[in-house]
C-alpha atoms as a PDB file:
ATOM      1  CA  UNK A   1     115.800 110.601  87.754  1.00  0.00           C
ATOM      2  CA  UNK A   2     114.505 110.100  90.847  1.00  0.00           C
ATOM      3  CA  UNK A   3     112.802 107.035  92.780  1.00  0.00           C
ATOM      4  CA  UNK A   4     110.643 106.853  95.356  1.00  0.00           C
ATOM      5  CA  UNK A   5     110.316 104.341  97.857  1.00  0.00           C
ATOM      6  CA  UNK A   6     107.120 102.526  98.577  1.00  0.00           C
ATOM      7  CA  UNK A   7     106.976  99.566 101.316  1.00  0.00           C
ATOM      8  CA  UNK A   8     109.189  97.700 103.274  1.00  0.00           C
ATOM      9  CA  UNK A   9     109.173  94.118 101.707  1.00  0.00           C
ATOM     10  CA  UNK A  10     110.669  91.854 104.301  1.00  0.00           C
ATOM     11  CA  UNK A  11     113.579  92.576 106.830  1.00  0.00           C
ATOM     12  CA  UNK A  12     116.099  93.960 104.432  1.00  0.00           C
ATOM     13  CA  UNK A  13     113.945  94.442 101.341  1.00  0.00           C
ATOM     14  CA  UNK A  14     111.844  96.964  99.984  1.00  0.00           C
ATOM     15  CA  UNK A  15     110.811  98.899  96.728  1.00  0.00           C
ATOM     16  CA  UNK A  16     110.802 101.398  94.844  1.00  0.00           C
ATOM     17  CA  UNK A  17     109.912 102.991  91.329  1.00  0.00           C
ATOM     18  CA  UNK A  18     110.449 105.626  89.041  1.00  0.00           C
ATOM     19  CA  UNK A  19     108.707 106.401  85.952  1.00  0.00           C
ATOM     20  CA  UNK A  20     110.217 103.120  83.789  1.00  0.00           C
ATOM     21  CA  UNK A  21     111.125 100.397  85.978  1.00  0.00           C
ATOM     22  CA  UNK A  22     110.370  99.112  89.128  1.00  0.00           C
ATOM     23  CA  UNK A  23     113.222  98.906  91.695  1.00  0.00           C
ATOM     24  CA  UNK A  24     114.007  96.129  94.470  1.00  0.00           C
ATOM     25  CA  UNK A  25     116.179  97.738  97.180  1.00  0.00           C
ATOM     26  CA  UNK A  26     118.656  96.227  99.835  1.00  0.00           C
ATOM     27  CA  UNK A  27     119.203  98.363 103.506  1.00  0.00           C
ATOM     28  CA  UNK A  28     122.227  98.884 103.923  1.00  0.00           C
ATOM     29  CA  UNK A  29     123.584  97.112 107.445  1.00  0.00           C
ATOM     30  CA  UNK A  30     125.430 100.966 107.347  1.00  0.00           C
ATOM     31  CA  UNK A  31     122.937 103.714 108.575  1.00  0.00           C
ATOM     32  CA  UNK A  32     123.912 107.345 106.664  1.00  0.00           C
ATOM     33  CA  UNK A  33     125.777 110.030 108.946  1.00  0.00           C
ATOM     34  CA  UNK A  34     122.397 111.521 109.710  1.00  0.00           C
ATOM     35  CA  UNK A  35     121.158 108.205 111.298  1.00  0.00           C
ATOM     36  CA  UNK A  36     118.557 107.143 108.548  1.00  0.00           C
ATOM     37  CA  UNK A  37     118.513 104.076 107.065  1.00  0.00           C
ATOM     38  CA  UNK A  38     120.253 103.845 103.756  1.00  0.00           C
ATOM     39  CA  UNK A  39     119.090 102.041 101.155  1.00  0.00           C
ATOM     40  CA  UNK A  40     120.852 100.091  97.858  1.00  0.00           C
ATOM     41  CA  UNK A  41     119.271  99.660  94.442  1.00  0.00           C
ATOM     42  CA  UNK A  42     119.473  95.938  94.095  1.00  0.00           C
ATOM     43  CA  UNK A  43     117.312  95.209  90.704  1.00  0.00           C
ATOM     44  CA  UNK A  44     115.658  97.163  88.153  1.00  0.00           C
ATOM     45  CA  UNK A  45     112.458  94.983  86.793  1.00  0.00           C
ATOM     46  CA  UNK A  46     110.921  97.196  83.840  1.00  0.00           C
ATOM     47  CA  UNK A  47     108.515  94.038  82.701  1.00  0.00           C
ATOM     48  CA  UNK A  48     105.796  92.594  84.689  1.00  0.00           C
ATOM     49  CA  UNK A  49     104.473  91.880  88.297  1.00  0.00           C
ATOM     50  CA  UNK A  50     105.204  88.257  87.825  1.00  0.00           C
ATOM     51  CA  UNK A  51     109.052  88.932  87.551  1.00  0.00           C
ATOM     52  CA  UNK A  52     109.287  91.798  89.791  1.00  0.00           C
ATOM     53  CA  UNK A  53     107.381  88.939  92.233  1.00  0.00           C
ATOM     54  CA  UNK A  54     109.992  86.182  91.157  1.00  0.00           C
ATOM     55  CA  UNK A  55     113.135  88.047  91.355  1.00  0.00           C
ATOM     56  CA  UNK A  56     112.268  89.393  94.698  1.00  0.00           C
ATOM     57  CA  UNK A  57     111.814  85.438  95.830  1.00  0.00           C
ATOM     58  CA  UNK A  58     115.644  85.412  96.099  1.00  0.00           C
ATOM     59  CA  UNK A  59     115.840  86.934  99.853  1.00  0.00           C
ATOM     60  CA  UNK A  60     112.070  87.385 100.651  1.00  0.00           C
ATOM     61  CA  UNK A  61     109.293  84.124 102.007  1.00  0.00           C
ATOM     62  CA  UNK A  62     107.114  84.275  98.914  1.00  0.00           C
ATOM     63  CA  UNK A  63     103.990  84.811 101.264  1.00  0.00           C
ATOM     64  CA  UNK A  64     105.667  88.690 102.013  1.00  0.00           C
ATOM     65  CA  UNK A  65     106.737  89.091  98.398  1.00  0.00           C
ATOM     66  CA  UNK A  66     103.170  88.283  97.246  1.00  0.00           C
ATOM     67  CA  UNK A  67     101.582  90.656  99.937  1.00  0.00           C
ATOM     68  CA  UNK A  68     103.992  93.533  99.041  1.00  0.00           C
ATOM     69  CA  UNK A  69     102.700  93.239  95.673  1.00  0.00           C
ATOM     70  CA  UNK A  70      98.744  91.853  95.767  1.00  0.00           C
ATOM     71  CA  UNK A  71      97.086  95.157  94.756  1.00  0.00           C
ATOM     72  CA  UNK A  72     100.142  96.117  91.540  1.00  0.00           C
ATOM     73  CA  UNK A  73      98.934  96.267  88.167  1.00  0.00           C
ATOM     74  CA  UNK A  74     100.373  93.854  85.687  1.00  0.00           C
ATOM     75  CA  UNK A  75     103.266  96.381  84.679  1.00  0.00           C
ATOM     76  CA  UNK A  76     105.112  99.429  85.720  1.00  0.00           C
ATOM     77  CA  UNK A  77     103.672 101.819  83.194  1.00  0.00           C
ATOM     78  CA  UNK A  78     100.042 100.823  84.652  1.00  0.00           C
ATOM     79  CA  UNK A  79     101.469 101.262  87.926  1.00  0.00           C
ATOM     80  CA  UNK A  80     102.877 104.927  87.058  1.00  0.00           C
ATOM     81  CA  UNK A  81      99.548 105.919  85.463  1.00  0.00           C
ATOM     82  CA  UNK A  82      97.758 105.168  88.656  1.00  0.00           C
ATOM     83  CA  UNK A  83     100.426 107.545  91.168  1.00  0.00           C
ATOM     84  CA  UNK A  84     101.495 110.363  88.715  1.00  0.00           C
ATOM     85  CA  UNK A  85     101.298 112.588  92.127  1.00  0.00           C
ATOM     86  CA  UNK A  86     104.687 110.923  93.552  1.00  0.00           C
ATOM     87  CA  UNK A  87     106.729 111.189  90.959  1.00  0.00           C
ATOM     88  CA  UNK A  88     106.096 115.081  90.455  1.00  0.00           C
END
């Protein structure tokens, strides 16, 4: 399956999503042999905004988690229905 990525969260965070789950992601302090940045599934949040919002809270000032997120629907499925063109 594959993911695609979707906005840079804060510094060394950003997400992601495939068609069940919404993914936080870690770059790597390793760019890949071709120079681009790399970057490591961290956690898979299939439920709802609020915990993609609070696990994210770890490494991320909640003021950039919350702006990464403002305009998501309350789940992944909801958020899939609404970009079925990137994950053709």
């Amino acid at each position: 399956m594959t993911d695609t990525h979707i906005t840079i969260v804060h510094d060394r965070v950003g997400l992601a999503f495939d068609s069940r789950q919404w993914i936080i992601r870690r770059r790597d302090v390793k760019l890949a042999k071709d120079g681009s940045i790399r970057w490591k599934p961290l956690m898979f949040v299939t439920r709802k905004r609020d915990l993609l919002l609070h696990l994210m809270g770890a490494g991320v000032p909640r003021c950039s988690a919350e702006e990464a997120v403002r305009d998501y629907p309350d789940t992944i499925e909801e958020y899939v229905s609404q970009h079925p063109e990137v994950l053709e």
